[in-house]
Protein backbone atom coordinates (compact mmCIF):
# COMPACT_ATOMS: atom_id res chain seq x y z
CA UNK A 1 0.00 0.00 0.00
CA UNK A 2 1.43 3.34 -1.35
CA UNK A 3 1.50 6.40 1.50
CA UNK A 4 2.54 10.03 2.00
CA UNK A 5 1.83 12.39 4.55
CA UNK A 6 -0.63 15.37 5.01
CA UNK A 7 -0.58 18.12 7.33
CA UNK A 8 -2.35 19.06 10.08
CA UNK A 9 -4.41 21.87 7.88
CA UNK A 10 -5.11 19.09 5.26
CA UNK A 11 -6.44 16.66 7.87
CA UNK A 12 -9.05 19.10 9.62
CA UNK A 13 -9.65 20.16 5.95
CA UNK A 14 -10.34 16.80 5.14
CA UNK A 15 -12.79 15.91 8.69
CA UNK A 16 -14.45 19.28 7.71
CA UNK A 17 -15.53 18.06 4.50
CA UNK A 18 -16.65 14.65 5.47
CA UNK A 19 -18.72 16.19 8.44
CA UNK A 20 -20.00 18.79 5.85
CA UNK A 21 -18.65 21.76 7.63
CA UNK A 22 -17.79 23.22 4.28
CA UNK A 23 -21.10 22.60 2.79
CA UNK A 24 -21.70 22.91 -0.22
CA UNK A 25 -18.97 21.18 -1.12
CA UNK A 26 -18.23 17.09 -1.47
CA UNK A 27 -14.62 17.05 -2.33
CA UNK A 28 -11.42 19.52 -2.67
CA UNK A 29 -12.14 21.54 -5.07
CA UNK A 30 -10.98 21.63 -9.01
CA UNK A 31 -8.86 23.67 -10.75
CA UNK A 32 -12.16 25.28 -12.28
CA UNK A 33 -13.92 25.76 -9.13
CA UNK A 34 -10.44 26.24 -7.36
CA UNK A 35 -10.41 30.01 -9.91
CA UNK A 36 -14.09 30.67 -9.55
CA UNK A 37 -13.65 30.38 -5.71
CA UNK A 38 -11.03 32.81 -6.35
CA UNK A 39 -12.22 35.37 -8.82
CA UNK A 40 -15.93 35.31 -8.41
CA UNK A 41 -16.35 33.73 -4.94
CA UNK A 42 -18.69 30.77 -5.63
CA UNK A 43 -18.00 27.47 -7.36
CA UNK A 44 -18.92 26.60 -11.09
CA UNK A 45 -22.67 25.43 -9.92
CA UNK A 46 -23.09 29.03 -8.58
CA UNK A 47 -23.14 28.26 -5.44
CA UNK A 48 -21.49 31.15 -3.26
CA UNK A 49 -18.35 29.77 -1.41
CA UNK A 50 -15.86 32.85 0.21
CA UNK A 51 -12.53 30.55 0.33
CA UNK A 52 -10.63 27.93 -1.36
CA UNK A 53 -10.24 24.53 0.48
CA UNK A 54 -7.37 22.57 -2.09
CA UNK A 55 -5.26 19.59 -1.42
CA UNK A 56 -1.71 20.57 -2.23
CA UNK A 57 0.37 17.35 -3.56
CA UNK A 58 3.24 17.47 -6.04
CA UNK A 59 2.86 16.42 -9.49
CA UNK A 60 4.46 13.24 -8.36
CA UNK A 61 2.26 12.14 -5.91
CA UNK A 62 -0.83 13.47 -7.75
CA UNK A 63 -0.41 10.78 -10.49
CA UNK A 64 0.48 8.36 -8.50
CA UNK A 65 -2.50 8.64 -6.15
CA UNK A 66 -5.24 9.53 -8.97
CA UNK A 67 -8.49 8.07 -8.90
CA UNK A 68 -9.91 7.24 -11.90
């Protein structure tokens, strides 16, 4: 089984999603919500959302740990 480590902001970022503290979103968000977040302040459903909530790997670890 393949591993790597998060950091303490990723983790409660992670809880906070599962417990739908950052409702209305499911997941991290996309590059194309990730820009709306930032631009317009609400994701690509319209939905307002004030902040970006990303998972930061390196290009590395992001291909070997993409779900299909």
């Amino acid at each position: 089984m393949e591993k790597f480590k998060i950091n303490y902001q990723v983790l409660t970022d992670l809880i906070n999603i599962h417990f739908k503290v950052f409702y209305p979103l499911k997941k991290f968000l996309s590059e194309d919500d990730f820009y709306n977040v930032i631009y317009k302040k609400k994701l690509k459903n319209g939905k307002f959302f004030p902040f970006p909530i990303f998972l930061s790997l390196s290009k590395k670890n992001y291909n070997k740990f993409k779900l299909f």
